[in-house]
N, C-alpha and C. Protein backbone atom coordinates (compact mmCIF):
# COMPACT_ATOMS: atom_id res chain seq x y z
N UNK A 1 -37.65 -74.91 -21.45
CA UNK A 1 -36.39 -74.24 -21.18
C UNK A 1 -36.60 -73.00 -20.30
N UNK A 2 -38.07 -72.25 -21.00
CA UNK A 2 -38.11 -71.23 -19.69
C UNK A 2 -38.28 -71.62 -18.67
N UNK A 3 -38.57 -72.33 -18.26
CA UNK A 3 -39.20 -72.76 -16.87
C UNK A 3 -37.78 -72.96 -16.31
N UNK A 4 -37.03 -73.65 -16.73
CA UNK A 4 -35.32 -74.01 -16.50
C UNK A 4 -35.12 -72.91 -15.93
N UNK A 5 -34.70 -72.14 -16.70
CA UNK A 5 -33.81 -70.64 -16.54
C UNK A 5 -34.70 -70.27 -15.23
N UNK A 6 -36.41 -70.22 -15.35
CA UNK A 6 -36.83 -69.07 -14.34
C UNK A 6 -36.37 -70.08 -12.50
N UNK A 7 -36.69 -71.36 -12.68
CA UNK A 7 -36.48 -71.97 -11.32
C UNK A 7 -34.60 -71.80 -11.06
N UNK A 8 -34.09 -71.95 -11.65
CA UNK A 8 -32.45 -71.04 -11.51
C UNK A 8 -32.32 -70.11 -11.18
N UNK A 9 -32.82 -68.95 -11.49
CA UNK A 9 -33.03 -67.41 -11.29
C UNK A 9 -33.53 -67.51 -9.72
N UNK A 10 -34.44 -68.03 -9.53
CA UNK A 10 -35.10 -68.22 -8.03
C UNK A 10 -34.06 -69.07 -7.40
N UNK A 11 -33.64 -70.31 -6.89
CA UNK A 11 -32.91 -70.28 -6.80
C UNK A 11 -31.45 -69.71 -6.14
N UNK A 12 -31.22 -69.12 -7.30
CA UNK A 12 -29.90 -67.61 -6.98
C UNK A 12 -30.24 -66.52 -6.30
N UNK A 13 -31.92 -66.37 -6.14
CA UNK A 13 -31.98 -65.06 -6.09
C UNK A 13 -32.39 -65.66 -4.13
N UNK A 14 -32.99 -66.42 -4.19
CA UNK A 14 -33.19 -67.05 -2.65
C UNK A 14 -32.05 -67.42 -2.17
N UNK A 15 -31.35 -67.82 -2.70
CA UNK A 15 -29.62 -68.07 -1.49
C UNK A 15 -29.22 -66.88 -1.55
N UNK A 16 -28.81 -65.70 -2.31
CA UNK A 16 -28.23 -64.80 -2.28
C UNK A 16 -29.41 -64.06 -1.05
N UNK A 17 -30.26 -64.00 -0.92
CA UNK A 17 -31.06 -63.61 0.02
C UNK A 17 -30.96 -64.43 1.28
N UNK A 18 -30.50 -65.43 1.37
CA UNK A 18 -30.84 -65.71 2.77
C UNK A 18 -28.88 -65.79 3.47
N UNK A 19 -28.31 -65.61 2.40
CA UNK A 19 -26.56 -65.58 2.46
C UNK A 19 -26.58 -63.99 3.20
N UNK A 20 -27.31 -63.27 2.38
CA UNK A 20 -27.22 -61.46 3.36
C UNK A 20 -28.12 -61.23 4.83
N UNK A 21 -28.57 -62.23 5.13
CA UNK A 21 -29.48 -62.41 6.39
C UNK A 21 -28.39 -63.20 7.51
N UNK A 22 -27.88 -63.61 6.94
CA UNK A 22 -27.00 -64.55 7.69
C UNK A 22 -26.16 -64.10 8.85
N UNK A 23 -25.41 -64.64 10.23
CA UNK A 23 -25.21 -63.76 11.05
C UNK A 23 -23.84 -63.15 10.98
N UNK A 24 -22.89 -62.66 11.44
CA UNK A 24 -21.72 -62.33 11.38
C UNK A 24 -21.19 -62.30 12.48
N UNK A 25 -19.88 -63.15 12.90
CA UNK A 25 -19.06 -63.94 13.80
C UNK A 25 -18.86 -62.55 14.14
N UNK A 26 -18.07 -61.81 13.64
CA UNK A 26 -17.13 -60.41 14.03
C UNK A 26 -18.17 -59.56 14.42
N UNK A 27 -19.28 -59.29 13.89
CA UNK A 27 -20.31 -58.07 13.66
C UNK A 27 -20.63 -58.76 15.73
N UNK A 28 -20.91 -60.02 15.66
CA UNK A 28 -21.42 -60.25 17.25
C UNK A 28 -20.96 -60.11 17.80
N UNK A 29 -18.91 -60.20 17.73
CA UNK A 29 -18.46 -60.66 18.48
C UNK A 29 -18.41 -58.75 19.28
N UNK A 30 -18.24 -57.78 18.60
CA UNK A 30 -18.25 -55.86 18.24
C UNK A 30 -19.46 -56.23 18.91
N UNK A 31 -20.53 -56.64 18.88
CA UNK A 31 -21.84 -56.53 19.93
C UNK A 31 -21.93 -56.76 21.06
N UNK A 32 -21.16 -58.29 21.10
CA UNK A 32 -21.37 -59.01 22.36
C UNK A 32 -20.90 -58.37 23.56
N UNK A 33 -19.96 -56.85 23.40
CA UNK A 33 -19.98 -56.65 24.44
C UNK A 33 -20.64 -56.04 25.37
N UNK A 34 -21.49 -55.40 25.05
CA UNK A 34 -22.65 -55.16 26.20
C UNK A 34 -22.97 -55.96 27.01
N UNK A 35 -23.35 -56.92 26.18
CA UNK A 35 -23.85 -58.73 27.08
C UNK A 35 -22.79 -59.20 28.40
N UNK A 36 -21.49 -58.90 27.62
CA UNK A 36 -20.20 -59.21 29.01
C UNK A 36 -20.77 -58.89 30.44
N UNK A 37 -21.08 -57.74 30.76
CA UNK A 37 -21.47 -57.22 31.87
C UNK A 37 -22.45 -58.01 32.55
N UNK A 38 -23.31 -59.28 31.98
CA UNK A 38 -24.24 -60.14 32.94
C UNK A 38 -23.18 -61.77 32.75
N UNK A 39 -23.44 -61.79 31.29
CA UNK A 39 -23.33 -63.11 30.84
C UNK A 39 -21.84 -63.45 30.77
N UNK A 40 -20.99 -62.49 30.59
CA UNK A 40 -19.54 -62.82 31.03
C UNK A 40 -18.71 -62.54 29.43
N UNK A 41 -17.78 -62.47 29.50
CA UNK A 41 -16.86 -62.56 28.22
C UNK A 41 -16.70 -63.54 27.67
N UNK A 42 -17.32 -64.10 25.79
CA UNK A 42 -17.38 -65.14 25.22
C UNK A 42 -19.10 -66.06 25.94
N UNK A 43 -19.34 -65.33 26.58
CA UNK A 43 -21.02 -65.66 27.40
C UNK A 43 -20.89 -66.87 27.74
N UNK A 44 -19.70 -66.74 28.84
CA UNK A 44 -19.49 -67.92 29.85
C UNK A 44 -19.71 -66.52 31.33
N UNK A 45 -20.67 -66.97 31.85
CA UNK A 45 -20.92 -66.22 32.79
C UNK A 45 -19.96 -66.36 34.35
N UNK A 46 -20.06 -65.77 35.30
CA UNK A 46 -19.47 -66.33 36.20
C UNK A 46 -20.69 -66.39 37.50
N UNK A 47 -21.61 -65.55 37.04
CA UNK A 47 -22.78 -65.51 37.79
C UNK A 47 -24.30 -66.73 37.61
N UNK A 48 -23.92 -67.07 39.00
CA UNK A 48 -25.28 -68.16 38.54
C UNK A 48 -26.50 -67.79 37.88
N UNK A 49 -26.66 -66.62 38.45
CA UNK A 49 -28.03 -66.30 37.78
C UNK A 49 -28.00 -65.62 36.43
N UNK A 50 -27.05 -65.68 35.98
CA UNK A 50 -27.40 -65.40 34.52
C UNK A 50 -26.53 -66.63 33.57
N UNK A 51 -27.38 -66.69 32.34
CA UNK A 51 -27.45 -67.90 31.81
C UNK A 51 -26.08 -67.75 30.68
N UNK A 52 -25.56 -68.90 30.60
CA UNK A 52 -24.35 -68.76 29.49
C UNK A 52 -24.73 -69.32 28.50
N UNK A 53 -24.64 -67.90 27.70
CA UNK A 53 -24.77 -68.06 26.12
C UNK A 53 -23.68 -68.54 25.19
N UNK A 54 -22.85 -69.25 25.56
CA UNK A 54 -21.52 -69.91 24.81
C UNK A 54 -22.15 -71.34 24.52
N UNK A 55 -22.13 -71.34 23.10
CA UNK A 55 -22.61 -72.81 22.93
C UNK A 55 -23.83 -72.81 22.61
N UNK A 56 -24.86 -72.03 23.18
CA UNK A 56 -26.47 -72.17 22.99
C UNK A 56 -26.41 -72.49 21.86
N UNK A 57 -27.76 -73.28 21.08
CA UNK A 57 -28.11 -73.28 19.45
C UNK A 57 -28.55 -72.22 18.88
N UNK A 58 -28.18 -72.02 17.89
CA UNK A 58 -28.21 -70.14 17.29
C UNK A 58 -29.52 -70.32 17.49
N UNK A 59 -30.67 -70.97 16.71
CA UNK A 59 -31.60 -70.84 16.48
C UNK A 59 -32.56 -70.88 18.06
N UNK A 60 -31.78 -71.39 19.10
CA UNK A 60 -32.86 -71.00 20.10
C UNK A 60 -32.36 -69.31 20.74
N UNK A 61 -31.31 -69.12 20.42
CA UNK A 61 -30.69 -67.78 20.72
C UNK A 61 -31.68 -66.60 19.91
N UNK A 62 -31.48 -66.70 18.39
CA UNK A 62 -32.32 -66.15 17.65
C UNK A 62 -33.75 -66.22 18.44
N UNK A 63 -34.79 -67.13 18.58
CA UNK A 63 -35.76 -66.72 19.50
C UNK A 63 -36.14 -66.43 20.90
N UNK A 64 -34.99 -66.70 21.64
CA UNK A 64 -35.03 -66.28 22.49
C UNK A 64 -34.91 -64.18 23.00
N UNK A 65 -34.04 -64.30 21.92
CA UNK A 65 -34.00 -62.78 21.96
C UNK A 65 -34.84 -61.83 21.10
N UNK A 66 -35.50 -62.91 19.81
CA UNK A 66 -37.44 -62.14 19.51
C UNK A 66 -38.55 -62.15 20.58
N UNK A 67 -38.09 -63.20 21.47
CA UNK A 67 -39.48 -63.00 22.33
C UNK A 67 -39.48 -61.95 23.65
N UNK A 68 -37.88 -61.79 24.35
CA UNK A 68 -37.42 -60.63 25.07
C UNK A 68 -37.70 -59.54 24.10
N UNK A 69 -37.29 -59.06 23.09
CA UNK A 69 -37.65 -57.63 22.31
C UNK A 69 -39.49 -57.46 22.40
N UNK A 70 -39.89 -58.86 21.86
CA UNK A 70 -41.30 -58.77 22.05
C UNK A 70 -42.65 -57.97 22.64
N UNK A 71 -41.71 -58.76 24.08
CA UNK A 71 -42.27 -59.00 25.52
C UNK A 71 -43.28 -60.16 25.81
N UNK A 72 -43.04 -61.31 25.16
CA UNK A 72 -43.50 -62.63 25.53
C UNK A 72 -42.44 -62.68 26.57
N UNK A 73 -41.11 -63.07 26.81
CA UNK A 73 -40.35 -63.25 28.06
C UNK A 73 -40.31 -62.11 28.61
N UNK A 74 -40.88 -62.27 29.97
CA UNK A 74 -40.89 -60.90 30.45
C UNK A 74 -40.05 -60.57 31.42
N UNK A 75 -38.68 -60.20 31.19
CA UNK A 75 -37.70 -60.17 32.22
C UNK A 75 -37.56 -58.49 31.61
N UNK A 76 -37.34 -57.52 32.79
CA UNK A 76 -37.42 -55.53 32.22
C UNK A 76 -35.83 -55.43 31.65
N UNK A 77 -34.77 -56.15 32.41
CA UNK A 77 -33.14 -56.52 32.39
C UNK A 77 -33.19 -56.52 30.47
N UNK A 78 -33.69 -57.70 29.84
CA UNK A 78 -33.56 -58.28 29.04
C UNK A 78 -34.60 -57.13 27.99
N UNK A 79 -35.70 -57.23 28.25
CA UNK A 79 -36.23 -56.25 27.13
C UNK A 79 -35.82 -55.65 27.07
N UNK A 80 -34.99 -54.68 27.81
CA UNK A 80 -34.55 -52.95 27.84
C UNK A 80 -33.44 -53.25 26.68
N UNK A 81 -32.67 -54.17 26.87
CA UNK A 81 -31.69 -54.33 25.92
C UNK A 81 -31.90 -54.77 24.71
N UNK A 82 -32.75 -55.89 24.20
CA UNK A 82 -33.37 -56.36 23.28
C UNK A 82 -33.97 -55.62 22.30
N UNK A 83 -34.63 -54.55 23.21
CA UNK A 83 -35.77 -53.61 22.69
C UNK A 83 -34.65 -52.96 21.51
N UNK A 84 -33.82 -52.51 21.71
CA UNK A 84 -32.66 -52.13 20.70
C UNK A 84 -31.71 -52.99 19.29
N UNK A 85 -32.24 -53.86 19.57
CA UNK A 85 -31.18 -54.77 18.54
C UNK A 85 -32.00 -55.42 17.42
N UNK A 86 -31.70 -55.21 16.22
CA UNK A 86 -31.96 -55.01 14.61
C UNK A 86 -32.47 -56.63 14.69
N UNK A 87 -32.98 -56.68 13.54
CA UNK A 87 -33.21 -58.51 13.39
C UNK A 87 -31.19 -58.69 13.27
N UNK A 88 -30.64 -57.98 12.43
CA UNK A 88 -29.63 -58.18 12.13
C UNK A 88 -28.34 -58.35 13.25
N UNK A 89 -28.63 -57.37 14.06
CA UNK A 89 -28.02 -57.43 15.40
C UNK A 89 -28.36 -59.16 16.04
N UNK A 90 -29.58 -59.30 15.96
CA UNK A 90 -29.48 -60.21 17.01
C UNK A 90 -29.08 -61.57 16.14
N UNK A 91 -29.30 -62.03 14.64
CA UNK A 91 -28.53 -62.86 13.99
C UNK A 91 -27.15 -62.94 13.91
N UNK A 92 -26.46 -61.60 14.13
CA UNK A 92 -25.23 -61.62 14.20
C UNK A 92 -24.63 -61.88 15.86
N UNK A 93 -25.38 -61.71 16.79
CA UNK A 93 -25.01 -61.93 18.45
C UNK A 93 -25.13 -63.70 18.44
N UNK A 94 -26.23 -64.14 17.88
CA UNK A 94 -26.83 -65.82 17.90
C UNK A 94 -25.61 -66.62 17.09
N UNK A 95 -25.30 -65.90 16.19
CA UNK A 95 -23.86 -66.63 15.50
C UNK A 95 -22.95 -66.63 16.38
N UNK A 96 -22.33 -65.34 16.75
CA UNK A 96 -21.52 -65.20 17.75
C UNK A 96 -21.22 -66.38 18.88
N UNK A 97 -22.55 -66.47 19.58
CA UNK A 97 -22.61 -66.80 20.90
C UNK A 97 -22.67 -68.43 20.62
N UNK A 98 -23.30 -68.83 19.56
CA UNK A 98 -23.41 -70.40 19.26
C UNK A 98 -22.32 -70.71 18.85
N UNK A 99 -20.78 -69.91 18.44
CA UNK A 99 -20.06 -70.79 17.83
C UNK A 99 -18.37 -70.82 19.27
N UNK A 100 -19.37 -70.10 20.25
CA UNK A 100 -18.43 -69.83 21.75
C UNK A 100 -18.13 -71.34 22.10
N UNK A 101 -17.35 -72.13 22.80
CA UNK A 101 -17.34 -73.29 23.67
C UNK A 101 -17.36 -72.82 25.22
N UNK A 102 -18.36 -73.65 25.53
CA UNK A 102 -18.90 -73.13 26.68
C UNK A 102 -19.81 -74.54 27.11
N UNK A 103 -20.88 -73.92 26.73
CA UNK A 103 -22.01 -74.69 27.23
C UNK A 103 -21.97 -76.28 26.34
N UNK A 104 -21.87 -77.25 27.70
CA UNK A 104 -22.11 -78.69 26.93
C UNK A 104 -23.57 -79.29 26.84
N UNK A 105 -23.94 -79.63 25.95
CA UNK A 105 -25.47 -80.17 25.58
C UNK A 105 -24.82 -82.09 25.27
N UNK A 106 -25.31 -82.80 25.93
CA UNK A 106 -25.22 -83.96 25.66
C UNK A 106 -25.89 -84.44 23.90
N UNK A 107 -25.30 -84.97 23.31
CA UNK A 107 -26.29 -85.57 22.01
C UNK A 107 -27.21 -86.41 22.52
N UNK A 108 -28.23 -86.04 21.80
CA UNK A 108 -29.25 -87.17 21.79
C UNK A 108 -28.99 -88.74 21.41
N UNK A 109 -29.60 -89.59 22.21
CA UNK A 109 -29.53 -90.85 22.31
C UNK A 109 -30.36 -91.57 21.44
């Protein structure tokens, strides 16, 4: 029975932990605007050379913007800005920007 209770306790105590990590639509959307100025409003860009973040998959968003803070991607544009934003910031920008319509990705075949 203990064993019951203790794998429950874990459990609760791991979703409630990964539920407060989680990103926030509004918290990105209050962020995203810095980003407007390359990537465009809702990060549909209008400029070729910068990439539209509407649609991306959170999770390549999420690393894409650990490895700019990093400095594995070495663009100065992108770190300078990166270099500033919380793990939390950038989970809440990756929600944001992944749940934009924008960018079409074909499904896999």
């Amino acid at each position: 029975m203990i064993k019951i209770t203790n794998v429950l306790i874990m459990i609760f105590v791991f979703s409630f932990a990964n539920q407060t990590n989680a990103g926030s639509y509004q918290a990105g959307k209050e962020k995203s605007q810095v980003c407007a100025a390359c990537h465009g409003v809702d990060g549909i860009s209008q400029i070729k050379m910068y990439p539209i973040l509407a649609g991306q998959h959170k999770n390549y968003l999420i690393h894409a913007l650990n490895e700019y803070r990093s400095g594995i991607r070495d663009n100065v544009v992108m770190k300078g800005f990166a270099a500033g934003l919380s793990d939390q910031d950038i989970e809440d920008l990756s929600q944001y920007f992944s749940m934009q319509k924008g960018l079409k990705i074909p499904p896999l075949k």
